[in-house]
N, C-alpha and C. Protein backbone atom coordinates (compact mmCIF):
# COMPACT_ATOMS: atom_id res chain seq x y z
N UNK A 1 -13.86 -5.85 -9.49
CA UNK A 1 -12.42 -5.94 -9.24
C UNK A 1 -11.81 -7.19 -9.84
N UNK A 2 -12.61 -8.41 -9.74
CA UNK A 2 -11.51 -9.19 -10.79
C UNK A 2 -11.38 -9.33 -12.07
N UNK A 3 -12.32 -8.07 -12.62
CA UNK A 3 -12.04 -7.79 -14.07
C UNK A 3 -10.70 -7.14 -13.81
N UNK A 4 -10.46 -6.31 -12.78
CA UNK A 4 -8.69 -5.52 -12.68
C UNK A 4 -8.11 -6.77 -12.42
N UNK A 5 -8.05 -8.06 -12.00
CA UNK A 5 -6.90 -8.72 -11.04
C UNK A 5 -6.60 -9.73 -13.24
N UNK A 6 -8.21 -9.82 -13.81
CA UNK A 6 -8.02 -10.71 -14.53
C UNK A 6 -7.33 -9.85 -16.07
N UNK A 7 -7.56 -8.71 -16.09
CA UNK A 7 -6.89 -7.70 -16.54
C UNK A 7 -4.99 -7.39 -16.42
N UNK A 8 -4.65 -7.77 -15.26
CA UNK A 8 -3.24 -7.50 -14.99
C UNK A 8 -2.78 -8.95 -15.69
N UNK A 9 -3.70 -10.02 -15.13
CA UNK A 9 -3.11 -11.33 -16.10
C UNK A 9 -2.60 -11.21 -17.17
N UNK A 10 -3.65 -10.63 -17.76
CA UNK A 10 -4.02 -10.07 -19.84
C UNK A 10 -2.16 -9.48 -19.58
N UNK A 11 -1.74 -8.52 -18.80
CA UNK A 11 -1.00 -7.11 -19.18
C UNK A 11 0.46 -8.29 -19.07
N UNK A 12 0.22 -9.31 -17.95
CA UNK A 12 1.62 -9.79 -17.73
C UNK A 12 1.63 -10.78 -18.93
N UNK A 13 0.79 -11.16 -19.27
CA UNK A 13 1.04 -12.41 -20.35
C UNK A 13 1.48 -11.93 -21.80
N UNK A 14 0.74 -10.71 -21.61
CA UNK A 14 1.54 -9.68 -23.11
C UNK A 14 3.03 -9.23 -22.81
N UNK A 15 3.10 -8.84 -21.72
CA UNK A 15 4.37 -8.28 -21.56
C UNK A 15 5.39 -9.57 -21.37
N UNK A 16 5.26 -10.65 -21.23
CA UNK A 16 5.87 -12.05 -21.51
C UNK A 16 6.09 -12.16 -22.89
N UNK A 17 4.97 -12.09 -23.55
CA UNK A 17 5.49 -12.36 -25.03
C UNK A 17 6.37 -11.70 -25.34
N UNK A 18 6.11 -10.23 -25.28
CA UNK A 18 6.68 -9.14 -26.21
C UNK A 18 8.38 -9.01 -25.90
N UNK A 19 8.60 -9.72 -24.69
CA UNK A 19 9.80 -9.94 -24.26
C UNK A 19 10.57 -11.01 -24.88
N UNK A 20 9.46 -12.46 -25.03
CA UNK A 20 10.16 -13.33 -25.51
C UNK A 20 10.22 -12.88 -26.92
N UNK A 21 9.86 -12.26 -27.92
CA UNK A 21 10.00 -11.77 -28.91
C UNK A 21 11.03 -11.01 -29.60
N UNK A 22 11.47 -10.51 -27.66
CA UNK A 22 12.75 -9.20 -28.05
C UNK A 22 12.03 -7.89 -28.65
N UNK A 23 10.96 -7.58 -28.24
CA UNK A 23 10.38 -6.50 -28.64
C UNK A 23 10.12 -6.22 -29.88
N UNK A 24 10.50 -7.32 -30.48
CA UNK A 24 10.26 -7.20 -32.11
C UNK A 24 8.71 -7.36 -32.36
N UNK A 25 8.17 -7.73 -32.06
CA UNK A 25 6.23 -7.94 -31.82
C UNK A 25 5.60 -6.40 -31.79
N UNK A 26 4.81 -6.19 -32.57
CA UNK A 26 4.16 -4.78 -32.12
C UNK A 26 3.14 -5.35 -30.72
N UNK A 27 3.51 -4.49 -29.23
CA UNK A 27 2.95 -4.44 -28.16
C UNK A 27 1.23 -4.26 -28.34
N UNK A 28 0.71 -3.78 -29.10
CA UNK A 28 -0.28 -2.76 -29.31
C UNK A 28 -0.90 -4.08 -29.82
N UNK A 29 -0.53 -5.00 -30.69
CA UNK A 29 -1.32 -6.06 -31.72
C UNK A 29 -1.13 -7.05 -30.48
N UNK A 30 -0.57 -7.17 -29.58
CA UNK A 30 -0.46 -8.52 -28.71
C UNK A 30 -1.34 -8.04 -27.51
N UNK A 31 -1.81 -7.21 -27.08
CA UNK A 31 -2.28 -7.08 -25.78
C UNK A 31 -3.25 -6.83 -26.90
N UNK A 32 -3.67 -6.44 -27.95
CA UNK A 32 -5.50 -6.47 -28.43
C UNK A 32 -5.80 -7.84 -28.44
N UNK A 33 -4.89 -8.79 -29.13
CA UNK A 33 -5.22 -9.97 -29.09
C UNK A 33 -5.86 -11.12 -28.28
N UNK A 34 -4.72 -10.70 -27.10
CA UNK A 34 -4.92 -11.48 -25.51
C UNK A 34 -6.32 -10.81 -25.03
N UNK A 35 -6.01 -9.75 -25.29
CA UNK A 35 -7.77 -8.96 -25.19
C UNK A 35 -8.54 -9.91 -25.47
N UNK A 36 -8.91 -10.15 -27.04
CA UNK A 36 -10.03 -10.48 -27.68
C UNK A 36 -10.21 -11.99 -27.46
N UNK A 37 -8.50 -12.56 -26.96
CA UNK A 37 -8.84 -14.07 -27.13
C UNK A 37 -9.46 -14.42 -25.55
N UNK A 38 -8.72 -13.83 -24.51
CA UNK A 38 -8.60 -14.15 -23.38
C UNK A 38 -9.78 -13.16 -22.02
N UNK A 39 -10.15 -11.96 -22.86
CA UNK A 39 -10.78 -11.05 -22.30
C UNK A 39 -11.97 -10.69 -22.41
N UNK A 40 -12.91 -11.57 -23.16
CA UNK A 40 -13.93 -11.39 -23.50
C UNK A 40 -15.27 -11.00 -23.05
N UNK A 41 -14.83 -11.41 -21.47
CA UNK A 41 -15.68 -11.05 -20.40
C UNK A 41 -14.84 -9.98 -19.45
N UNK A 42 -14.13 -9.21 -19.51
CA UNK A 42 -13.95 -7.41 -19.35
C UNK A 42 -15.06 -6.80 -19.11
N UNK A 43 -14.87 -6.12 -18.72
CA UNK A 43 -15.89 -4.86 -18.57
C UNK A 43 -15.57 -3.80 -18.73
N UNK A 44 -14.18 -3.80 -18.28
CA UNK A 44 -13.41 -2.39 -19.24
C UNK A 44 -12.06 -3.02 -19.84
N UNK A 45 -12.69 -2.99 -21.05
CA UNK A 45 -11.25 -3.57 -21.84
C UNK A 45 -9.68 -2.46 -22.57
N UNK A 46 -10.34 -1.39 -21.74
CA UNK A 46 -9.33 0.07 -22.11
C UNK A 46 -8.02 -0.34 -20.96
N UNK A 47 -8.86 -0.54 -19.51
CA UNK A 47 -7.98 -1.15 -18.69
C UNK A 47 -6.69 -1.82 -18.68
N UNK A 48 -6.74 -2.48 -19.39
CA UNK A 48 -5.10 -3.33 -19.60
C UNK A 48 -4.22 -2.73 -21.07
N UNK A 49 -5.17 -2.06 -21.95
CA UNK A 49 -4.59 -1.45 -22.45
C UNK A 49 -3.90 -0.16 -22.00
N UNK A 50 -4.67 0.70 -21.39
CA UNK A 50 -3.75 1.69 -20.53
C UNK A 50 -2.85 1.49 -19.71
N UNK A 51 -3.36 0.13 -19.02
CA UNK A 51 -2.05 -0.39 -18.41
C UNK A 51 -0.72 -1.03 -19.23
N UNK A 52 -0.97 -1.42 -19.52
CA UNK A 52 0.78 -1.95 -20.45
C UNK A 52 1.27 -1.04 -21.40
N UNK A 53 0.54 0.39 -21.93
CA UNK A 53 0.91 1.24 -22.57
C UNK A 53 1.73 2.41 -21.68
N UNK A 54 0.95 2.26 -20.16
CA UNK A 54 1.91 3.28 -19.30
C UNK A 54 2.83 2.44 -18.89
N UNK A 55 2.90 1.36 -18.50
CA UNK A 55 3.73 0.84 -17.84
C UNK A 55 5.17 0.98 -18.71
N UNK A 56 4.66 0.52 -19.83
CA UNK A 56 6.48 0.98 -21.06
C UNK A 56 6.73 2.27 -21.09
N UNK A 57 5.71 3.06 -20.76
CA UNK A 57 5.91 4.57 -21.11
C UNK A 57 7.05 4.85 -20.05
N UNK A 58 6.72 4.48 -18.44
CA UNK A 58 7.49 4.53 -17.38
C UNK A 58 8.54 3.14 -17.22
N UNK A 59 8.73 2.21 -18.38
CA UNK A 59 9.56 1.94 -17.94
C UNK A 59 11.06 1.79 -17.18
N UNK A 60 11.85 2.65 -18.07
CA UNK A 60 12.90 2.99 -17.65
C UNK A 60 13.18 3.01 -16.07
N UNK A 61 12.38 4.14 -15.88
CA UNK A 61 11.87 4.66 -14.36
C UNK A 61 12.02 3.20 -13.82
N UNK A 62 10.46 2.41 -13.59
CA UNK A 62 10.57 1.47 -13.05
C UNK A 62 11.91 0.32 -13.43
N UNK A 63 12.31 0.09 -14.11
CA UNK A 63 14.09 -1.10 -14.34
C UNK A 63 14.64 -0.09 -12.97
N UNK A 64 14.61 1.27 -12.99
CA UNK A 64 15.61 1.92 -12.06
C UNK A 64 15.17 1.52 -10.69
N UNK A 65 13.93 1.93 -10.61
CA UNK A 65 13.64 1.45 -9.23
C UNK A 65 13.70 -0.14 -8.76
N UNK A 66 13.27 -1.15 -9.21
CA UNK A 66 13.79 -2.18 -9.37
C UNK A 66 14.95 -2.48 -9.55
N UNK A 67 15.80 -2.48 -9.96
CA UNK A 67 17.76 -2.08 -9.72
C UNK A 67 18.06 -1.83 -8.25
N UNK A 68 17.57 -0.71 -7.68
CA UNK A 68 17.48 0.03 -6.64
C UNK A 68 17.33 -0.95 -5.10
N UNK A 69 16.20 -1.50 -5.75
CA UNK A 69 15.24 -2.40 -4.88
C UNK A 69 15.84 -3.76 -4.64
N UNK A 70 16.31 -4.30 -5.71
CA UNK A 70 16.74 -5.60 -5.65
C UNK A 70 18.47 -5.50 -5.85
N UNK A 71 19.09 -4.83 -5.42
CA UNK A 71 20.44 -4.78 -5.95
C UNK A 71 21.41 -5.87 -5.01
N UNK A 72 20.76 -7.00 -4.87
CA UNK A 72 21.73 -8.47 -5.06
C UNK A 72 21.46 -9.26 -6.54
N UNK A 73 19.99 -8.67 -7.05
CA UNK A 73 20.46 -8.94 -8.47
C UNK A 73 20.09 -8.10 -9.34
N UNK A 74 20.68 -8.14 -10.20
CA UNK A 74 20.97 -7.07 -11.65
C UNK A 74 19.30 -7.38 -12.15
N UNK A 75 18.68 -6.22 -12.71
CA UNK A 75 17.88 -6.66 -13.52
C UNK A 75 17.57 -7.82 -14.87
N UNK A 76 18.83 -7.85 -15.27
CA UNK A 76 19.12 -8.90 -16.57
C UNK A 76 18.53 -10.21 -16.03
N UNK A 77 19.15 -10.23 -14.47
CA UNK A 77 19.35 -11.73 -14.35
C UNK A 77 18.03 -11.94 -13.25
N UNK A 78 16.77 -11.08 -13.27
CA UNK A 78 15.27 -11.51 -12.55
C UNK A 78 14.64 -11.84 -13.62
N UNK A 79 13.97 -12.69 -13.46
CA UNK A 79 13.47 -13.95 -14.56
C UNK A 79 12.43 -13.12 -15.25
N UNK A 80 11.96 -13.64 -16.46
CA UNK A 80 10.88 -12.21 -16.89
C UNK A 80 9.45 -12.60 -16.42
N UNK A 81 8.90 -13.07 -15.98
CA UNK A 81 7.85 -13.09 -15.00
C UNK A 81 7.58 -12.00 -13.90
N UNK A 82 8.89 -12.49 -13.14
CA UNK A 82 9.11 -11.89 -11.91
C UNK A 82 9.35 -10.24 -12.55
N UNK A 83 10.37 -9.98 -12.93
CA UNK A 83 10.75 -8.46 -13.69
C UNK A 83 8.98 -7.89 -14.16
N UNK A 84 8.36 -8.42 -14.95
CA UNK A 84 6.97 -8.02 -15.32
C UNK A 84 6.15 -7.89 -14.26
N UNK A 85 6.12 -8.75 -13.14
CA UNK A 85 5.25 -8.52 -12.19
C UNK A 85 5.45 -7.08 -11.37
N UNK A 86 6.81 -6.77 -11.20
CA UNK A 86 7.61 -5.95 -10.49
C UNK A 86 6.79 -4.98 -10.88
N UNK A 87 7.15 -4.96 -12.50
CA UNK A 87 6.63 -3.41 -13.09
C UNK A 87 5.59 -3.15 -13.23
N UNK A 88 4.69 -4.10 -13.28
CA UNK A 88 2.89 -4.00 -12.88
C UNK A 88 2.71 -3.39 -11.86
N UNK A 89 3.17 -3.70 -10.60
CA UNK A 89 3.01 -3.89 -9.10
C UNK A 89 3.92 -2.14 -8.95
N UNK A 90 4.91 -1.86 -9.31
CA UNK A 90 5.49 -0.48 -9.27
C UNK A 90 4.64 0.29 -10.17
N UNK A 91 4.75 0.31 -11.39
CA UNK A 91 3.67 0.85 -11.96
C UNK A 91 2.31 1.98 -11.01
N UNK A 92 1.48 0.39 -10.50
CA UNK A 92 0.12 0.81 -9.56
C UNK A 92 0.76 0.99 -8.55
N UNK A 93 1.83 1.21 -7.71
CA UNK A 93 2.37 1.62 -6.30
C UNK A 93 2.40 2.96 -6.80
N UNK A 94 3.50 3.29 -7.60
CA UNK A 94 3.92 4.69 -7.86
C UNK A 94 3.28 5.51 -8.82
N UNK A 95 3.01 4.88 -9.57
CA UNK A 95 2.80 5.87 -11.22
C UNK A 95 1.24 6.17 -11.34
N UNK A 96 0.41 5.31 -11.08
CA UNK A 96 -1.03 5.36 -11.23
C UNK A 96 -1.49 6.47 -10.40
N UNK A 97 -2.05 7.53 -10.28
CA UNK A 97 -2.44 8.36 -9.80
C UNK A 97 -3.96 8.75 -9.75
N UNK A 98 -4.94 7.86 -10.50
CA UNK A 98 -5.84 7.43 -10.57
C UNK A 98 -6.90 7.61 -8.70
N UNK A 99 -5.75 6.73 -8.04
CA UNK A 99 -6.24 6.34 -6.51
C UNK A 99 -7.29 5.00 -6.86
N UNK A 100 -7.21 4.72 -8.10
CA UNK A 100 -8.12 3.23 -7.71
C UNK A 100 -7.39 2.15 -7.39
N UNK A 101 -6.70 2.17 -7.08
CA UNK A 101 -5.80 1.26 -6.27
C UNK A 101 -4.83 1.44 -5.32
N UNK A 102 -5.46 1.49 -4.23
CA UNK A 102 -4.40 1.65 -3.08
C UNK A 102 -3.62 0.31 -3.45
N UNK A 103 -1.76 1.12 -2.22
CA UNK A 103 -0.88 0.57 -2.14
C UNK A 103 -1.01 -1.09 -1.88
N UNK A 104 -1.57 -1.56 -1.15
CA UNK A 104 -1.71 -2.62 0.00
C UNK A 104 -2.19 -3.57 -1.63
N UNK A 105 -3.21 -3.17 -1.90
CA UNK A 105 -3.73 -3.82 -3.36
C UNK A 105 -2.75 -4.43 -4.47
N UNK A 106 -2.47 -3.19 -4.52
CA UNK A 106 -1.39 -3.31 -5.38
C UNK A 106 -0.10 -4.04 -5.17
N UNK A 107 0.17 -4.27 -4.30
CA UNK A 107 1.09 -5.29 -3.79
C UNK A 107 0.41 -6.51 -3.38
N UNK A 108 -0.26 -6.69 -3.01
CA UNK A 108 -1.15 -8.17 -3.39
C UNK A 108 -1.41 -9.05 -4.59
N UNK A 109 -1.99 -8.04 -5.34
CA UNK A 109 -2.44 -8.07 -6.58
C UNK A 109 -0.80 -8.71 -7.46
N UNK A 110 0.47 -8.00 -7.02
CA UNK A 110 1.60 -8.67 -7.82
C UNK A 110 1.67 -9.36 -7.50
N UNK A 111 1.50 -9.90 -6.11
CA UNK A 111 2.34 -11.38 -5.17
C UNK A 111 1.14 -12.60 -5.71
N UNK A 112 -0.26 -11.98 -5.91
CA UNK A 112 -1.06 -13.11 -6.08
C UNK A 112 -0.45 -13.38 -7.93
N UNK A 113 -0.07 -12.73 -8.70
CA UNK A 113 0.78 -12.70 -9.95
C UNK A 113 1.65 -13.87 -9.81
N UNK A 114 2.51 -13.42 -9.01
CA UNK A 114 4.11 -14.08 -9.01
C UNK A 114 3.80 -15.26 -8.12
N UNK A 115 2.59 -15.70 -7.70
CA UNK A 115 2.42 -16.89 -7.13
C UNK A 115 1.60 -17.87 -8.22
N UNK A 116 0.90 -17.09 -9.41
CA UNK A 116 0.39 -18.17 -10.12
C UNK A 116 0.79 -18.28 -10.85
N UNK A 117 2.38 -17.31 -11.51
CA UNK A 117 3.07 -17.44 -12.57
C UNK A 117 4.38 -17.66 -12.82
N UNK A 118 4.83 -17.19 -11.72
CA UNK A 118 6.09 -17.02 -11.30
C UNK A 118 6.95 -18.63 -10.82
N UNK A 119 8.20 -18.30 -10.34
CA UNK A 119 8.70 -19.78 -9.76
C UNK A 119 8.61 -19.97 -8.48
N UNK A 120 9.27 -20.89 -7.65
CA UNK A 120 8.42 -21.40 -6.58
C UNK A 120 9.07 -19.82 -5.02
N UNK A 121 9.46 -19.27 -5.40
CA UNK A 121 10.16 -18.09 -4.23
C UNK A 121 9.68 -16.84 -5.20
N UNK A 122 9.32 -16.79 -6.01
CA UNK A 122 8.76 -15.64 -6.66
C UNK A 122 8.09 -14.53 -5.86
N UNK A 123 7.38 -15.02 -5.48
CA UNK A 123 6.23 -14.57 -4.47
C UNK A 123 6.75 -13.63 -3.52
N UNK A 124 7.55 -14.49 -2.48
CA UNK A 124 8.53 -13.56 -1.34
C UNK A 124 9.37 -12.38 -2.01
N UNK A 125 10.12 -12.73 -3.13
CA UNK A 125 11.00 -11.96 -3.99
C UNK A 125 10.32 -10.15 -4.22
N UNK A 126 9.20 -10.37 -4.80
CA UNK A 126 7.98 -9.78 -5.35
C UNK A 126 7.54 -8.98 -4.03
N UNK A 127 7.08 -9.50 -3.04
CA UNK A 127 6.90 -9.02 -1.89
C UNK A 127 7.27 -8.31 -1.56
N UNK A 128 9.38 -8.92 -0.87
CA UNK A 128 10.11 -8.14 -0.83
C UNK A 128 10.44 -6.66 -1.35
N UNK A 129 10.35 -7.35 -2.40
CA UNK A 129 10.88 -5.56 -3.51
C UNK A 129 9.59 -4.57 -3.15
N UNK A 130 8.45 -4.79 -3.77
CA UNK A 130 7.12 -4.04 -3.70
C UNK A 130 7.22 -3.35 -2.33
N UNK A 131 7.49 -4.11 -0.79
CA UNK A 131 7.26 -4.24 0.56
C UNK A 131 8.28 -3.14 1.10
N UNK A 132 9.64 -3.38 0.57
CA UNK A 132 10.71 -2.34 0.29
C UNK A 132 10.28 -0.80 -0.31
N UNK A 133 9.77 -0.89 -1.03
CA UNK A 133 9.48 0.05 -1.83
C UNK A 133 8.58 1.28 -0.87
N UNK A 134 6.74 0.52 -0.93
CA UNK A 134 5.78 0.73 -0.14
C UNK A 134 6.66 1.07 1.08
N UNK A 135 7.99 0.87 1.96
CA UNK A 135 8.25 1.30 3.37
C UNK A 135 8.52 2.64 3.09
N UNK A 136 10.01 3.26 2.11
CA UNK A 136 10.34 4.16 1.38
C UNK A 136 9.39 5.07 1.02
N UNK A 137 8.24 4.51 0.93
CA UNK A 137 7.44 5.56 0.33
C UNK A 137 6.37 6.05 1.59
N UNK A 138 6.64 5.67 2.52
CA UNK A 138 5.92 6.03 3.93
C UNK A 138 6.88 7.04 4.67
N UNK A 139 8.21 6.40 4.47
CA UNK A 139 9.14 7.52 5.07
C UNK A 139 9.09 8.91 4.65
N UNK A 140 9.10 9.18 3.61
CA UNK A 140 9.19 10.29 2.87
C UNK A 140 8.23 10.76 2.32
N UNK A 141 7.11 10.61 2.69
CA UNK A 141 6.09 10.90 2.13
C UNK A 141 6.43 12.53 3.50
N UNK A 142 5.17 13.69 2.75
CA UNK A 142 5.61 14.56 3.99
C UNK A 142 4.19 14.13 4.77
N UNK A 143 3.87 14.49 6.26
CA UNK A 143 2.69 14.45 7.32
C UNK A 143 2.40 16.08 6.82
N UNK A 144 0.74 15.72 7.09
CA UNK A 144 0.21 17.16 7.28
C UNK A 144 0.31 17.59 8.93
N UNK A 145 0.93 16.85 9.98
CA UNK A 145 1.13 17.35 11.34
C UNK A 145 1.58 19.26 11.22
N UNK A 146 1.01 19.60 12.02
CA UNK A 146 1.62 21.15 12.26
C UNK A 146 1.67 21.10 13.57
N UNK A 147 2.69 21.61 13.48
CA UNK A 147 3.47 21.61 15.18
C UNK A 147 3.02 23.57 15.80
């Protein structure tokens, strides 16, 4: 498992660049890189590549839900740390269907993110939203109860 926790590092530090870049960076050449420079001890190095390749795939999606989630602030104006962690952390809440990562994880896994990368309230922010989210998704989930 901390090939996954040291793996999401790899996914947020690419998805930092490729931002500060303005997307002008091919994604694909920066997360092999951080791979090869930073990842060397992986064990599955497909891992962060599938991850930052779905995560843009579902972006959109996730900016929406995040919008949704945080609407005292606009997406523009959540710092790109925090915004990247979000979409890691939504990403493995919602989109991963895998089941190797329960919810609870996955919201850890961002907050322990946004606490070693993020600014000094990051963390709670991150929480918040993910914590928000994870409630929403308990409500509505349906029970197998039969009455």
């Amino acid at each position: 498992m901390a090939s996954r926790h040291f793996s999401r590092m790899i996914v947020l530090q690419s998805l930092y660049e490729w931002e500060i870049w303005n997307h002008e960076k091919n994604i694909d050449e920066i997360i092999e890189r951080n791979i090869e420079n930073y990842g060397s001890d992986l064990s599955d190095k497909e891992y962060p590549k599938n991850l930052i390749n779905n995560i843009l795939k579902n972006q959109e999606q996730l900016d929406d839900i995040i919008q949704k989630s945080a609407v005292e602030r606009p997406i523009s104006q959540i710092n790109t740390v925090d915004r990247n962690v979000l979409r890691i952390g939504l990403y493995e809440l919602l989109f991963d269907k895998s089941g190797d990562v329960p919810p609870k994880v996955a919201i850890n896994e961002a907050v322990e993110l946004a606490k070693n990368f993020g600014g000094q309230n990051s963390f709670s922010f991150v929480n918040g939203v993910l914590g928000t989210v994870y409630k929403t998704m308990l409500e509505i989930e349906p029970t197998d109860d039969k009455e």
